[in-house]
Protein backbone atom coordinates (compact mmCIF):
# COMPACT_ATOMS: atom_id res chain seq x y z
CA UNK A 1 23.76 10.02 33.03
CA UNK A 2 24.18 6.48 31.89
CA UNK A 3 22.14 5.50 28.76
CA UNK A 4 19.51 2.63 29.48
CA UNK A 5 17.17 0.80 26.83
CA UNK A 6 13.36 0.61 27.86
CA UNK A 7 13.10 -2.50 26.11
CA UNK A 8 16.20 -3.88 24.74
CA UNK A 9 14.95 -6.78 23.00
CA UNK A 10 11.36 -5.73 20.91
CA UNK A 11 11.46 -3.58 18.21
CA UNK A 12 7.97 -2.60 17.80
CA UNK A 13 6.52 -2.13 13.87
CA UNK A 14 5.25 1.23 13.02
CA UNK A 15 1.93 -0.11 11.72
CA UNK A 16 -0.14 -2.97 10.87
CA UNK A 17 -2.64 -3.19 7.99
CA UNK A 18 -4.57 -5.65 6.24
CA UNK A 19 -6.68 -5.12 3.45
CA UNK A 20 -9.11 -7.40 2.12
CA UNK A 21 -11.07 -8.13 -1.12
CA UNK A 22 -14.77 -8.13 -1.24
CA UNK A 23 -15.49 -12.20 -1.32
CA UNK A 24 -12.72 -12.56 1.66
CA UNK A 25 -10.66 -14.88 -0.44
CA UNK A 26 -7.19 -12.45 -0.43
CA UNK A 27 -6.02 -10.39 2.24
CA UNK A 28 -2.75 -8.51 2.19
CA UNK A 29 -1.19 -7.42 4.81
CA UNK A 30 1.03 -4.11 4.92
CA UNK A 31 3.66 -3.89 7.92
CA UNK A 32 5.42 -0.77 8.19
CA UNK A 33 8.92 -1.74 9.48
CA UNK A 34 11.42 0.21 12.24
CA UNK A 35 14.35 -2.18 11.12
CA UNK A 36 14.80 -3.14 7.51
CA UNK A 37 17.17 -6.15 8.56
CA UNK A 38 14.76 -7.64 10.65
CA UNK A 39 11.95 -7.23 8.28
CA UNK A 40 13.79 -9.16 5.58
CA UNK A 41 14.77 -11.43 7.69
CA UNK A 42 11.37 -11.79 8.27
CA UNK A 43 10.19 -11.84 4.62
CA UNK A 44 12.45 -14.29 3.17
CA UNK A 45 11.00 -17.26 6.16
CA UNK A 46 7.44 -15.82 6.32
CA UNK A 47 6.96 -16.12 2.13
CA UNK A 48 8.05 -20.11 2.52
CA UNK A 49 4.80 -20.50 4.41
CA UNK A 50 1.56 -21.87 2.40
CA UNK A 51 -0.56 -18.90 3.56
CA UNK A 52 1.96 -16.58 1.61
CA UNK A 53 1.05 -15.87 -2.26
CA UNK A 54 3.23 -13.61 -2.74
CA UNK A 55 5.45 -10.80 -1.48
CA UNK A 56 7.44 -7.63 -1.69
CA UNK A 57 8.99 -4.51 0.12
CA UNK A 58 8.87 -0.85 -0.79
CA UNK A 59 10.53 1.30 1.39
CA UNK A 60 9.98 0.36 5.07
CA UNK A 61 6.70 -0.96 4.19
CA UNK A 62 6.80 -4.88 3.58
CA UNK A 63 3.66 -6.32 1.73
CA UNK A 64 2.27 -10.36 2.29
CA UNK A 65 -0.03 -11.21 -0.62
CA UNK A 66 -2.20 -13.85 1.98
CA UNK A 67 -4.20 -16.92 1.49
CA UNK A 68 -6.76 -16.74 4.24
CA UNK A 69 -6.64 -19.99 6.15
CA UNK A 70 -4.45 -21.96 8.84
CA UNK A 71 -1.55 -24.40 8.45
CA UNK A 72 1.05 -25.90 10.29
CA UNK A 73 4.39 -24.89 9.94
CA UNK A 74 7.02 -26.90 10.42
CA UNK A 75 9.34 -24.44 11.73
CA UNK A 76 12.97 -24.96 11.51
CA UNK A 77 15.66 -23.75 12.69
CA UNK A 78 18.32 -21.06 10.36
CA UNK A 79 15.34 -22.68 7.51
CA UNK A 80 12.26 -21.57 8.38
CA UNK A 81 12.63 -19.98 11.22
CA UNK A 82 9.00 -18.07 11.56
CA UNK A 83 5.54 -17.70 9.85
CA UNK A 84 2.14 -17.37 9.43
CA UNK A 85 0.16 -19.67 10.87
CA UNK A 86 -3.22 -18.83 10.59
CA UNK A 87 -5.21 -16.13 8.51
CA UNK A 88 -8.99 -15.56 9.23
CA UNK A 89 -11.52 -12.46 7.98
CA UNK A 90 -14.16 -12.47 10.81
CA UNK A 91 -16.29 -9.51 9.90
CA UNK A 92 -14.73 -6.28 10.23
CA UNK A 93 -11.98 -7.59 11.85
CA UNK A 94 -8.70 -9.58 10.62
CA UNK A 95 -6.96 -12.22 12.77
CA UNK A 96 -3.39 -13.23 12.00
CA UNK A 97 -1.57 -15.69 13.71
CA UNK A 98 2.40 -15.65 13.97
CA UNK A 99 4.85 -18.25 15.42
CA UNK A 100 8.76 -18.19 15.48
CA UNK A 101 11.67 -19.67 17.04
CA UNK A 102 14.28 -17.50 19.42
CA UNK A 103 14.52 -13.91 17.78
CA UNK A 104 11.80 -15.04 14.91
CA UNK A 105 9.42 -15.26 18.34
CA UNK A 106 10.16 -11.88 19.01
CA UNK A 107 9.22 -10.59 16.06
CA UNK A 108 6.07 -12.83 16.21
CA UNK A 109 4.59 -11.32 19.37
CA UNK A 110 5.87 -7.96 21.08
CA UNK A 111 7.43 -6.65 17.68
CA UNK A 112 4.08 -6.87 16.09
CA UNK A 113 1.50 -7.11 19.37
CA UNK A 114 2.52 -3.42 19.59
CA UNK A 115 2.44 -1.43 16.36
CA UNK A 116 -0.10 1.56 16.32
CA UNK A 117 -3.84 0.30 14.76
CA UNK A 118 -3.80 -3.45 16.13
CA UNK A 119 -6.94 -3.78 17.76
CA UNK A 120 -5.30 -6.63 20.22
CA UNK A 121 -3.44 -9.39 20.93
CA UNK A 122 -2.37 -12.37 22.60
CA UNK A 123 1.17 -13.43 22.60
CA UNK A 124 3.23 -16.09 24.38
CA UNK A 125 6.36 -15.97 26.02
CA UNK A 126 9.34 -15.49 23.94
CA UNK A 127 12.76 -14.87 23.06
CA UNK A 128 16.50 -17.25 23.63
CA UNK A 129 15.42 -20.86 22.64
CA UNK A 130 11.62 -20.76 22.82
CA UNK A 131 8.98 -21.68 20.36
CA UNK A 132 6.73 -18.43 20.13
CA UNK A 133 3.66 -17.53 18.82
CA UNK A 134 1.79 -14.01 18.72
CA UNK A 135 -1.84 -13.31 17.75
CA UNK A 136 -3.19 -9.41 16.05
CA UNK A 137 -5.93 -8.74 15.07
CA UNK A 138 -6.46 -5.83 12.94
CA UNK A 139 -9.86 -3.79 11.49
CA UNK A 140 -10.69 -5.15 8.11
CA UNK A 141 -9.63 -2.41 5.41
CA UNK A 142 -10.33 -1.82 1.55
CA UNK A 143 -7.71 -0.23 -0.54
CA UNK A 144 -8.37 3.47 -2.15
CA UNK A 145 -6.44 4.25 -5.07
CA UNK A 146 -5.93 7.94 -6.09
CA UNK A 147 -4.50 8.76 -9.74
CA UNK A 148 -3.32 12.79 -10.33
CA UNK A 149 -1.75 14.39 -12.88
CA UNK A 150 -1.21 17.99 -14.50
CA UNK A 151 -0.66 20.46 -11.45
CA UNK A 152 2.23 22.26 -12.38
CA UNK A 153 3.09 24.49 -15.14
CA UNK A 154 6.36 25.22 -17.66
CA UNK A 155 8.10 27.19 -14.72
CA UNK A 156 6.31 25.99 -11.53
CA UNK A 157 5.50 22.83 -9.30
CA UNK A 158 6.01 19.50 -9.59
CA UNK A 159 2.97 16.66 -9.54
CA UNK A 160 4.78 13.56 -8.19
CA UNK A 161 5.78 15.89 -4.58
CA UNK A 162 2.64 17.40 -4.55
CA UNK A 163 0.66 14.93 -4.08
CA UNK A 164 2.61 12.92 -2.09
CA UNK A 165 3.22 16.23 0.58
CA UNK A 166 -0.74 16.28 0.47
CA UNK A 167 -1.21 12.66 1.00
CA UNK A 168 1.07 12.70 3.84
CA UNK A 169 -1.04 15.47 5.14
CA UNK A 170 -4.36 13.81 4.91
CA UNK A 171 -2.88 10.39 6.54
CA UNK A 172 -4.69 9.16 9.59
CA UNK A 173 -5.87 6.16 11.01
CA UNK A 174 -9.13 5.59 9.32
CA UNK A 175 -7.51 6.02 5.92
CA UNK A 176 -3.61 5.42 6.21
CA UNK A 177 -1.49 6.43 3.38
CA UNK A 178 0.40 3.42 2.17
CA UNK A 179 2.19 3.55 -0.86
CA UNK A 180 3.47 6.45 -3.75
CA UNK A 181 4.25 5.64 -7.67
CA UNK A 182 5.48 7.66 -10.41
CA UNK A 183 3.89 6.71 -13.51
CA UNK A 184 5.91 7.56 -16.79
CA UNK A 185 3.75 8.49 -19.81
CA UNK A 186 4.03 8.84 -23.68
CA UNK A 187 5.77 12.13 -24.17
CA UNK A 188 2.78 14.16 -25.71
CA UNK A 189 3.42 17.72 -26.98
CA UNK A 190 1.28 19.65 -24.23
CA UNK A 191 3.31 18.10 -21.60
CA UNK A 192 5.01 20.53 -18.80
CA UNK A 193 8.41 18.56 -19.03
CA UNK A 194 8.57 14.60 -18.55
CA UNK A 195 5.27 13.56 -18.50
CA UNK A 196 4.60 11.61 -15.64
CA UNK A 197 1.61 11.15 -13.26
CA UNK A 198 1.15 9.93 -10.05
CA UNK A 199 -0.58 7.12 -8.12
CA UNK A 200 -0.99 6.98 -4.69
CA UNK A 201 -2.61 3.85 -2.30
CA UNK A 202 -4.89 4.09 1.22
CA UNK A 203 -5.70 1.52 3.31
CA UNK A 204 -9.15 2.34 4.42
CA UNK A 205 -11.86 1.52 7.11
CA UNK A 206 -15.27 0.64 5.51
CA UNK A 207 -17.06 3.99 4.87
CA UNK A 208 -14.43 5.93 6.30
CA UNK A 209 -12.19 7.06 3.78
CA UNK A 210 -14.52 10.11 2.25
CA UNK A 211 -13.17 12.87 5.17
CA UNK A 212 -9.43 12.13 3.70
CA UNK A 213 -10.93 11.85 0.32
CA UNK A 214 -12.56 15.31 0.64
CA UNK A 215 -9.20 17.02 2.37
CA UNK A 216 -6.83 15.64 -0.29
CA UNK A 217 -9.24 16.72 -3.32
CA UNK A 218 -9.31 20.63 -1.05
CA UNK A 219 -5.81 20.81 -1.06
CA UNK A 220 -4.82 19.58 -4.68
CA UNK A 221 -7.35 22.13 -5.35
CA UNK A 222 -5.85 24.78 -3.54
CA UNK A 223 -2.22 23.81 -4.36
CA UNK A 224 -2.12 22.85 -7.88
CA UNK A 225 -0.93 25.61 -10.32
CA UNK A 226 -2.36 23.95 -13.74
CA UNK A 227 -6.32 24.56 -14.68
CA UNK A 228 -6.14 20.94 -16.43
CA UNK A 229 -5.48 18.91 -13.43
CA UNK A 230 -7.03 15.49 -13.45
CA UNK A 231 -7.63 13.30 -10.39
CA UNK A 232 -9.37 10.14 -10.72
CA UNK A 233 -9.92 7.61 -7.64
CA UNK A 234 -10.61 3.68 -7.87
CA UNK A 235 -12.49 2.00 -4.80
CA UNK A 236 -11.61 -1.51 -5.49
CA UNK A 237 -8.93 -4.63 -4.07
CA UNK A 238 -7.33 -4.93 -7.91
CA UNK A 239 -7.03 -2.21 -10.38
CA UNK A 240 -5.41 -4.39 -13.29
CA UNK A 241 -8.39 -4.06 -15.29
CA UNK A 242 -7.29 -0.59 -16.23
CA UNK A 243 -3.85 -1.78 -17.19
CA UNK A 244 -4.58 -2.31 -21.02
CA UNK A 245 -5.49 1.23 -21.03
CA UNK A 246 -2.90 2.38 -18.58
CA UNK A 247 -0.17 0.59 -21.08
CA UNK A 248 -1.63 2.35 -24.18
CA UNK A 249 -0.77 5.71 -22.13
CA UNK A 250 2.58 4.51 -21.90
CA UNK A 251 2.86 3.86 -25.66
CA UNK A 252 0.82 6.55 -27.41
CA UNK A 253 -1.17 9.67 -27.24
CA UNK A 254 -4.90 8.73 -26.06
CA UNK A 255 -7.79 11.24 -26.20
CA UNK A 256 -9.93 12.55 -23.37
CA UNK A 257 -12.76 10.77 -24.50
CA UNK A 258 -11.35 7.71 -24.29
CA UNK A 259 -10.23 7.99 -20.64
CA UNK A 260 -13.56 8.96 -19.46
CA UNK A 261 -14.92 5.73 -21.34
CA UNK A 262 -12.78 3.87 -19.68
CA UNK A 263 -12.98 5.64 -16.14
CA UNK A 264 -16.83 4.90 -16.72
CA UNK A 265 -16.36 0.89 -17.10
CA UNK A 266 -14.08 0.58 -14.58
CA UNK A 267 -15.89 2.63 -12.05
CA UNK A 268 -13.96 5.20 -11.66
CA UNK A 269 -14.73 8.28 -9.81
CA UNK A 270 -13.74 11.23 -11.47
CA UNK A 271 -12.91 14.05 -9.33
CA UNK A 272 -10.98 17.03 -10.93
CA UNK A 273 -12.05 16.86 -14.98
CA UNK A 274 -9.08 18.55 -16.76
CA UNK A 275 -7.08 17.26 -19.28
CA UNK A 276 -4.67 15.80 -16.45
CA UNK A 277 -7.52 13.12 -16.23
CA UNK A 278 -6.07 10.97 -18.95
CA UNK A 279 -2.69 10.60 -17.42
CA UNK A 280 -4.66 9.72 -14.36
CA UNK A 281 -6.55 7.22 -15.16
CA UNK A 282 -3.60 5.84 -16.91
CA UNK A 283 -1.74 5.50 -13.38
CA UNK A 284 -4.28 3.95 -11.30
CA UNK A 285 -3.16 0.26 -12.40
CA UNK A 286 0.09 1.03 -11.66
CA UNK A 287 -0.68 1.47 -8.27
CA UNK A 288 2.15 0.02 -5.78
CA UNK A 289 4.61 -0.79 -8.53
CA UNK A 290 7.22 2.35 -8.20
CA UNK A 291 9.94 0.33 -9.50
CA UNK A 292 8.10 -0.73 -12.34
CA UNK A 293 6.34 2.30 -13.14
CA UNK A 294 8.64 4.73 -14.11
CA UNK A 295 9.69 2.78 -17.40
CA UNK A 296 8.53 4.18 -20.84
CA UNK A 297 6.58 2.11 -22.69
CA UNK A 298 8.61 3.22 -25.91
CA UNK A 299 12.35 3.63 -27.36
């Protein structure tokens, strides 16, 4: 039987996101690549666009810090190659506007036209030597941000694949599990063994991330081994507010009382109330920084 390719020349992103902050002024936008190459490819002419703030990949997922607006690219070729174009928050839904020259088309219209929770889209013809440009529009999310630690004990479990089996588990398309960060803590004495938490990031539909919320907190519940586990969850576009405190975790031992002050300014929910909560509350700023996260804050 002779091998054939259904379509030789798309390849199609996994998924599409974009989550927005509450005044509409920042939207990023989380694509979940099928081909790292072309996705940095992608990245390095996409963040030379004026739309682009800032940007960064973790894993297959590549993140666009946005600017919403429009602007005209002067697209060049081997240069700039391909961009964003256009950036508008209309309600619940987000339209983004791609253009690209030759392969950069490709990746403008069918590549992206087709990944799984795009609401629609209009694309031109493209490919070879054409000028392309593709249209998505997405639903308009809001970022969850779930911090857990203590769920293991001296002999069993581990907190960092916990959660991240569960949150796998609870993934779906109204709340789509996005991103997973180890947070490294100050070594206190009743630690299991290195004293790390976890952080891990949703993209969520408005209202509709409480059935995932509920099924996550069930199974942590029913899968953590520890009677101290804390998990604490932050319902907002930037945690950084909690990053002084987060930091002082990182340096020194902090008491319970203090992280429930601090969970109460911030407003954070506080879900699971044992001693785990301190480490985290501590992890929620750290959200989407795995690289960064895992330092110690001391020699």
């Amino acid at each position: 039987m002779q091998l054939e390719l259904e379509d030789p020349y798309v390849v199609v992103y996994k998924q599409i996101h974009a989550v927005v902050d509450d005044d509409a002024k920042r939207v990023e936008l989380l694509e979940r690549s099928s081909c790292y190459g072309g996705s940095a490819w992608a990245r390095y002419h996409y963040s030379r666009g004026p739309l682009v703030i800032s940007s960064c990949n973790q894993g297959d997922w590549f993140r666009y810090m946005l600017c919403p607006g429009s602007a005209d690219l002067e697209l060049a070729s081997s240069r700039q190659s391909a961009g964003i174009e256009s950036v508008q928050v209309s309600g619940s839904e987000v339209e983004v506007k791609y253009a690209g020259l030759g392969g950069g088309g490709v990746g403008a219209t069918l590549s992206r036209a087709r990944a799984e929770d795009v609401l629609r889209y209009d694309a031109t013809e493209c490919g070879g030597g054409l000028v392309a440009r593709g249209t998505v529009v997405l639903p308009r999310r809001e970022r969850m941000i779930i911090g857990v630690d203590d769920t293991d004990s001296k002999t069993v479990g581990a907190t960092w694949s916990l959660v991240h089996n569960i949150a796998q588990r609870v993934d779906r398309p109204e709340a789509r599990y996005i991103s997973h960060s180890l947070v490294q803590l100050f070594p206190v004495p009743t630690k299991t063994q290195n004293c790390v938490s976890t952080v891990v990031e949703f993209a969520c539909l408005p209202g509709r991330g409480e059935g995932m919320l509920g099924d996550f907190r069930a199974l942590l519940k029913k899968y953590t081994v520890s009677e101290q586990t804390g998990m604490a969850v932050f319902r907002d576009f930037d945690p950084s507010e909690l990053l002084p405190f987060g930091l002082r975790c990182k340096r020194e031992r902090v008491s319970y009382e203090d992280a429930v002050e601090v969970a109460r300014q911030a407003g954070v929910q506080i879900i699971m109330k044992g001693q785990g909560l301190i480490g985290a509350v501590a992890a929620l700023p750290f959200n989407a920084q795995p690289d960064t996260s895992i330092i110690p804050g001391t020699v």
